[in-house]
Protein backbone atom coordinates (compact mmCIF):
# COMPACT_ATOMS: atom_id res chain seq x y z
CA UNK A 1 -136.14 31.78 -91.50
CA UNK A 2 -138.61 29.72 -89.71
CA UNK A 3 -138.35 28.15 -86.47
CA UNK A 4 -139.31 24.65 -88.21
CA UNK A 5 -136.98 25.41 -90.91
CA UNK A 6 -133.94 26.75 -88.39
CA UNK A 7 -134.12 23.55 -86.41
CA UNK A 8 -134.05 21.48 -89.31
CA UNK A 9 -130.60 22.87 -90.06
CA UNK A 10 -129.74 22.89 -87.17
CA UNK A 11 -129.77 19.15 -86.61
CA UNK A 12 -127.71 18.48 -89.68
CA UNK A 13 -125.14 21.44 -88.28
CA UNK A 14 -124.93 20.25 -84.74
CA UNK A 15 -122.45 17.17 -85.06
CA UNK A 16 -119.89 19.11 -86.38
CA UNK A 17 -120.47 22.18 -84.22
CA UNK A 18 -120.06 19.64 -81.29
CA UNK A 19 -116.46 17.81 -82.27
CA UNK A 20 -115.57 21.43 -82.66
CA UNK A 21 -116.30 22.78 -79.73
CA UNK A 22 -114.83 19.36 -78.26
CA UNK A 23 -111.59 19.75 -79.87
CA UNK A 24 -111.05 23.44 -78.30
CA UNK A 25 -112.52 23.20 -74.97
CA UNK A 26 -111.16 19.32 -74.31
CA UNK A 27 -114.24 18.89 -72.33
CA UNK A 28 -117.32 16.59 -73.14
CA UNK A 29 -119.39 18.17 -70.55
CA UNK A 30 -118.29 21.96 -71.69
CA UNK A 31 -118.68 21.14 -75.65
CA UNK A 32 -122.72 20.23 -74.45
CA UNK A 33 -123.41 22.88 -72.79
CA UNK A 34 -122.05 25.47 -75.45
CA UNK A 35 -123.96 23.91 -78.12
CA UNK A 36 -127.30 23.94 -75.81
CA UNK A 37 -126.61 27.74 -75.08
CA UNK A 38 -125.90 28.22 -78.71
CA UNK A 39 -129.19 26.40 -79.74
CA UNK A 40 -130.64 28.96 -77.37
CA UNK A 41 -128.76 31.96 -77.92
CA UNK A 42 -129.71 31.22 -81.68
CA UNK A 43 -133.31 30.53 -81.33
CA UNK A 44 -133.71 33.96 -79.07
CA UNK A 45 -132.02 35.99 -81.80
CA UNK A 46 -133.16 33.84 -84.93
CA UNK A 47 -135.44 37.23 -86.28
CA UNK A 48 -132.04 39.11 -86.78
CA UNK A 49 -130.44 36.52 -88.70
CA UNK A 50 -130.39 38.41 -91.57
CA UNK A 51 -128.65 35.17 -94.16
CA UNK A 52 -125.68 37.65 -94.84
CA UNK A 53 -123.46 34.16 -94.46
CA UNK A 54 -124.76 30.85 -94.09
CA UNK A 55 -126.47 29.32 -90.56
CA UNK A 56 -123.32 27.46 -90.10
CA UNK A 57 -121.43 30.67 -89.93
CA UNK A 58 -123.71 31.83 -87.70
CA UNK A 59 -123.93 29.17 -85.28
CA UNK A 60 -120.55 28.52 -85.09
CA UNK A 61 -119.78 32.34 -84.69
CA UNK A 62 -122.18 31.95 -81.45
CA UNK A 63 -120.77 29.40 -80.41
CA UNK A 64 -116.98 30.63 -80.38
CA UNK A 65 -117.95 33.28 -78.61
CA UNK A 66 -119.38 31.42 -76.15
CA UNK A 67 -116.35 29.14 -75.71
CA UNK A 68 -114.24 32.29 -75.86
CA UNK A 69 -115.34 33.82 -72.94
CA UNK A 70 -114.50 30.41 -70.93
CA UNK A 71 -111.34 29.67 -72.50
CA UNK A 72 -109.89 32.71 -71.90
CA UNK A 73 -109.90 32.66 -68.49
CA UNK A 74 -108.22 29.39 -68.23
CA UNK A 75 -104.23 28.48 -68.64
CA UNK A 76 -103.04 27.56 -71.96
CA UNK A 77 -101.77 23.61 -72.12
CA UNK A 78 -98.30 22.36 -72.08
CA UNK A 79 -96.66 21.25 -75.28
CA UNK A 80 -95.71 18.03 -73.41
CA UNK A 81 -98.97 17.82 -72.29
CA UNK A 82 -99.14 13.82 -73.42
CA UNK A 83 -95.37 13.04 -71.60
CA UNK A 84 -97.36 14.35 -68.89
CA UNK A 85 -100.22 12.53 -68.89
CA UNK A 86 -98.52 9.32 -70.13
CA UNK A 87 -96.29 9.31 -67.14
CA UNK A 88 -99.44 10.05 -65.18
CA UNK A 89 -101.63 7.34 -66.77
CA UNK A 90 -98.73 4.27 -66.35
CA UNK A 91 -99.14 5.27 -62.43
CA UNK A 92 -102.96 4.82 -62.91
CA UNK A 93 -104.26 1.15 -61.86
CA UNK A 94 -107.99 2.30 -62.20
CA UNK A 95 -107.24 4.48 -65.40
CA UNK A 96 -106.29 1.32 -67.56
CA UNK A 97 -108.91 -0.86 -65.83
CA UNK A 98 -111.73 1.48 -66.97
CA UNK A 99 -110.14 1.60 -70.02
CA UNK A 100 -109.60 -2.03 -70.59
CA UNK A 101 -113.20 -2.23 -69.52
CA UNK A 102 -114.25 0.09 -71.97
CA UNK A 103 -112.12 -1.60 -74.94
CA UNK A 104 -113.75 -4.95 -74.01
CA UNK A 105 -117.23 -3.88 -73.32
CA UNK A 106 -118.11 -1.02 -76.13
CA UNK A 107 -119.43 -0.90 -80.14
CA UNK A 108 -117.31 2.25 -79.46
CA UNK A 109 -114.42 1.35 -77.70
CA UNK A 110 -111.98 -0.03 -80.08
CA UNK A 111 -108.49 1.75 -80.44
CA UNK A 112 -107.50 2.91 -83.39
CA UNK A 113 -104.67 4.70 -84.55
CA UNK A 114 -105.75 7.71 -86.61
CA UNK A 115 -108.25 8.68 -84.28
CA UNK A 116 -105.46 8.60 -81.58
CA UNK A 117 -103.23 10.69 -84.39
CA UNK A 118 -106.62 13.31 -83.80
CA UNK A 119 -107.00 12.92 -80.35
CA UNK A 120 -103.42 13.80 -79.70
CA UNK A 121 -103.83 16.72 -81.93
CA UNK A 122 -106.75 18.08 -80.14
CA UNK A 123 -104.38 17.91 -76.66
CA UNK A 124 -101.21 20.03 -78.53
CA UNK A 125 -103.18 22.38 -79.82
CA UNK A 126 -104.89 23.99 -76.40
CA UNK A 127 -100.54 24.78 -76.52
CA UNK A 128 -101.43 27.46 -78.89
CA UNK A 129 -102.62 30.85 -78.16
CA UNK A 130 -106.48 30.70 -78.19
CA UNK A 131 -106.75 32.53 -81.98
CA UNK A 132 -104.08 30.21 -83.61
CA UNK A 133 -105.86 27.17 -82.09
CA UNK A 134 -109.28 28.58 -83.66
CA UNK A 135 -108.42 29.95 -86.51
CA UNK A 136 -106.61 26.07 -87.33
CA UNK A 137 -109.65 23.76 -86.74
CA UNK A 138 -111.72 26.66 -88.39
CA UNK A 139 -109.90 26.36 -91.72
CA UNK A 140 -108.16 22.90 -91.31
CA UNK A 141 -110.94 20.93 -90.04
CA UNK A 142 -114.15 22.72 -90.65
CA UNK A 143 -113.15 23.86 -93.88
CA UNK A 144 -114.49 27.66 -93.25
CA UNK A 145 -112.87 30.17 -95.67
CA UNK A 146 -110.89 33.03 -94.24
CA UNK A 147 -113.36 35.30 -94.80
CA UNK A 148 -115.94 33.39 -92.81
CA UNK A 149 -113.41 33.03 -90.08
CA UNK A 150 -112.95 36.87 -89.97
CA UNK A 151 -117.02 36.98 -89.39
CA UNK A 152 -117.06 34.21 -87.01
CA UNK A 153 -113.64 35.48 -84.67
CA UNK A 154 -114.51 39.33 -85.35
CA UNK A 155 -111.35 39.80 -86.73
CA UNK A 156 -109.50 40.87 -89.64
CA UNK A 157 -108.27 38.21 -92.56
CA UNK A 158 -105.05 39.49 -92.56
CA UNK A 159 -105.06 38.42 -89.01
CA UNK A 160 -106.60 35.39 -89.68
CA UNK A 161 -103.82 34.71 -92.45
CA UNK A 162 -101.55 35.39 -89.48
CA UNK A 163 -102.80 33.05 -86.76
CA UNK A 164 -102.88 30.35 -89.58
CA UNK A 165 -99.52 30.90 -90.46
CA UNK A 166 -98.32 31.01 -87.12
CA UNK A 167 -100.34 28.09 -85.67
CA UNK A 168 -99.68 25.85 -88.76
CA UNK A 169 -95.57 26.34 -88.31
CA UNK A 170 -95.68 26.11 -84.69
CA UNK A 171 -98.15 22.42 -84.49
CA UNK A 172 -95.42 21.72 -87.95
CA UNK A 173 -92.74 22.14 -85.68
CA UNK A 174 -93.81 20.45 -82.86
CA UNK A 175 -95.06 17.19 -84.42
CA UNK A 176 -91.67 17.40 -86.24
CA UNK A 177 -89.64 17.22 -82.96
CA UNK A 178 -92.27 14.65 -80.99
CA UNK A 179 -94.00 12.60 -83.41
CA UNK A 180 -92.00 8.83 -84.25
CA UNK A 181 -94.70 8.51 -87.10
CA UNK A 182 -93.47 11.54 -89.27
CA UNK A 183 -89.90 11.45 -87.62
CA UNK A 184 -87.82 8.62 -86.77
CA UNK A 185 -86.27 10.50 -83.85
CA UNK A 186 -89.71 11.56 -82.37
CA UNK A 187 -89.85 11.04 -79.37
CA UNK A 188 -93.59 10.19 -78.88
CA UNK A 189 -94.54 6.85 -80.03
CA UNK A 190 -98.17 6.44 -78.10
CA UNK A 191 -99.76 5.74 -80.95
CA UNK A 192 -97.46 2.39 -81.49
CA UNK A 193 -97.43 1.59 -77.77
CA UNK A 194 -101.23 1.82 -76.99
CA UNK A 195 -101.78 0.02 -80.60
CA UNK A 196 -100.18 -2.96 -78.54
CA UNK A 197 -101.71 -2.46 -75.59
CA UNK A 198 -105.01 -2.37 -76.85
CA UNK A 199 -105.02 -4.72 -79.68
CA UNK A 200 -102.16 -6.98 -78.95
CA UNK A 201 -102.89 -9.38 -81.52
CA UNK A 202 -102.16 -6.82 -83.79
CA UNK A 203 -98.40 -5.77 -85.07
CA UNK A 204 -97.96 -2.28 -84.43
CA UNK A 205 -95.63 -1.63 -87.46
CA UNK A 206 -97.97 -3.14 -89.87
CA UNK A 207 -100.62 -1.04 -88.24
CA UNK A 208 -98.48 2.35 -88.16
CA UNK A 209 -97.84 1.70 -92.11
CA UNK A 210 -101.85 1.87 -92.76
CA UNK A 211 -101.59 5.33 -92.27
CA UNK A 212 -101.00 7.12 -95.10
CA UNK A 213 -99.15 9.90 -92.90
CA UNK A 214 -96.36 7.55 -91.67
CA UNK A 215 -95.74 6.09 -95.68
CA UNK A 216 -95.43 9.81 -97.03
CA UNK A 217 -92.68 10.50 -93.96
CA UNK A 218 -89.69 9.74 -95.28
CA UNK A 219 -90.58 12.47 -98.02
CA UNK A 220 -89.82 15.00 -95.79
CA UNK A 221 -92.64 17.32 -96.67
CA UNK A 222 -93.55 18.80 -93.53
CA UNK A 223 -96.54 20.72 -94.77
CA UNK A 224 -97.87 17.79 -96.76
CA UNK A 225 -97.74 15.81 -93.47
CA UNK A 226 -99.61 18.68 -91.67
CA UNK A 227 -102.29 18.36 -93.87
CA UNK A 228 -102.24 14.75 -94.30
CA UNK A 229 -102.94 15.06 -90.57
CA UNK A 230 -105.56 17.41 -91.17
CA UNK A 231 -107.71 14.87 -93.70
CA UNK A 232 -107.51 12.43 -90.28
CA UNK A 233 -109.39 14.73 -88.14
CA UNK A 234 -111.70 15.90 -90.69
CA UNK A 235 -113.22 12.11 -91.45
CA UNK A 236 -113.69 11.84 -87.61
CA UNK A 237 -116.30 12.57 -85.64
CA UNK A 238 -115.12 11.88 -81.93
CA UNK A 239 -118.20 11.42 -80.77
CA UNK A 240 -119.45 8.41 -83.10
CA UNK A 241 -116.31 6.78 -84.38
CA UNK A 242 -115.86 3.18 -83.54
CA UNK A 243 -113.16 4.26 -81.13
CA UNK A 244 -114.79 7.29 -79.56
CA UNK A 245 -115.89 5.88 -76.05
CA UNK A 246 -111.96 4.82 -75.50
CA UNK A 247 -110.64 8.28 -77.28
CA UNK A 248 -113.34 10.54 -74.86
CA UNK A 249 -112.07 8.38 -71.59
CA UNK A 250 -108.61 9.19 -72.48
CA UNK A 251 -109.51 13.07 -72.69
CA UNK A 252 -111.27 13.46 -70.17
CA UNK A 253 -108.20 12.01 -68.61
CA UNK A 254 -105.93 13.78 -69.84
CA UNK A 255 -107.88 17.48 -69.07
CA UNK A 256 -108.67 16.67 -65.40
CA UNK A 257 -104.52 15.83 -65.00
CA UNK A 258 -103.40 19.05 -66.93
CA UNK A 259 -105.96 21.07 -64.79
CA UNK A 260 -104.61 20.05 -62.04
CA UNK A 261 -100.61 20.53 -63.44
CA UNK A 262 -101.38 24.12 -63.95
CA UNK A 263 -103.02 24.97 -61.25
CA UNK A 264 -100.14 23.62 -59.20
CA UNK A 265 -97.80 25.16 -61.56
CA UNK A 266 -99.13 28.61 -60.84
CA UNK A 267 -98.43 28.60 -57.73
């Protein structure tokens, strides 16, 4: 492959590889980086790519073992990271001012439920051991097939069947237990609450019933809402959605308090 050729591919690759790497580290400035040092990385080695899988493979393979070697020195979130961080926001004069400013000011600061619905997915997940967390947006999200994912995690697909399996019934479970849109006894109902915060004009019911996730509920399927969840985050980029600016404040948020929990924690 040519270099003219590799960074035309590149620049059609990169968006996703970037929401990716955002939705496992939790950091804008850490999901950058990775994808400059994997633009690098790739570039420097771009005569052994041999196009035994596809570039996209290959990038992303780079780049999760770039994040991997970060991520694995660093605590493992909360489950009630967003109790945490709610509690922690409320308390937070200039949190809601910059975010008020933000929802007032921005072409990309509007709240909107699903992305919030993908946002707070994105938070739960760094609850799961690192492989279950990849292995999920891998498959769920980015659509690779297991036996890219065993290429791209060096890994087996029986364990990749595994860490799905695992990481799917755990995030099932929890959403089942916190989530007032798939469960009327959840006890998380952000989504709702910040809907009226941030659009008050709105009716947070009528909002909550747009999503096709909160109408299928009362089925009961849990796996069907999993992936119903799943098709949210995949049409979202949360870097260019209309509420990204508001979603990315909140993160950045919500990483800086639960660095902070567990290092105080671990003492």
């Amino acid at each position: 492959m040519t270099l003219e050729l590799f960074n035309q591919e590149f620049e059609g690759i990169v968006g996703q590889l970037k929401s990716y790497l955002l939705r496992i580290t939790a950091s804008i400035a850490d999901a950058e980086d990775i994808v400059q040092d994997t633009y690098i990385k790739a570039q420097e080695k771009l005569s052994t790519f041999r196009e035994e899988s596809s570039l996209k493979t290959w990038l992303f393979t780079i780049a999760s073992n770039l994040a991997k070697d970060n991520l694995r020195v660093q605590k493992r979130w909360v489950e009630n990271v967003t109790d945490i961080t709610k509690a922690a926001a409320l308390s937070n004069k200039k949190f809601f001012e910059e975010a008020m400013h933000i929802r007032t000011t921005s072409p990309q600061g509007q709240f909107e439920i699903k992305e919030h619905i993908a946002f707070c997915f994105t938070c739960i997940s760094k609850s799961l051991p690192l492989e279950q967390q990849l292995c999920i947006f891998l498959k769920e999200v980015y659509e690779f097939k297991v036996s890219e994912i065993t290429t791209i995690l060096n890994t087996t697909e029986a364990m990749v069947k595994y860490y799905l399996h695992t990481g799917r019934t755990k995030m099932i479970n929890v959403f089942e237990g916190r989530c007032a849109l798939i469960n009327k006894e959840g006890v998380c109902h952000q989504c709702s609450e910040l809907n009226g915060i941030f659009n008050p004009k709105q009716k947070a019911q009528e909002e909550v019933m747009k999503i096709e996730m909160a109408q299928e509920a009362e089925k009961g399927d849990k796996e069907h809402l999993f992936d119903l969840r799943m098709a949210i985050l995949r049409e979202i980029d949360p870097f260019k959605s209309k509420a990204s600016e508001l979603q990315l404040h909140h993160l950045e948020h919500n990483r800086q308090l639960m660095d902070n929990y567990l290092e105080k924690t671990s003492i």
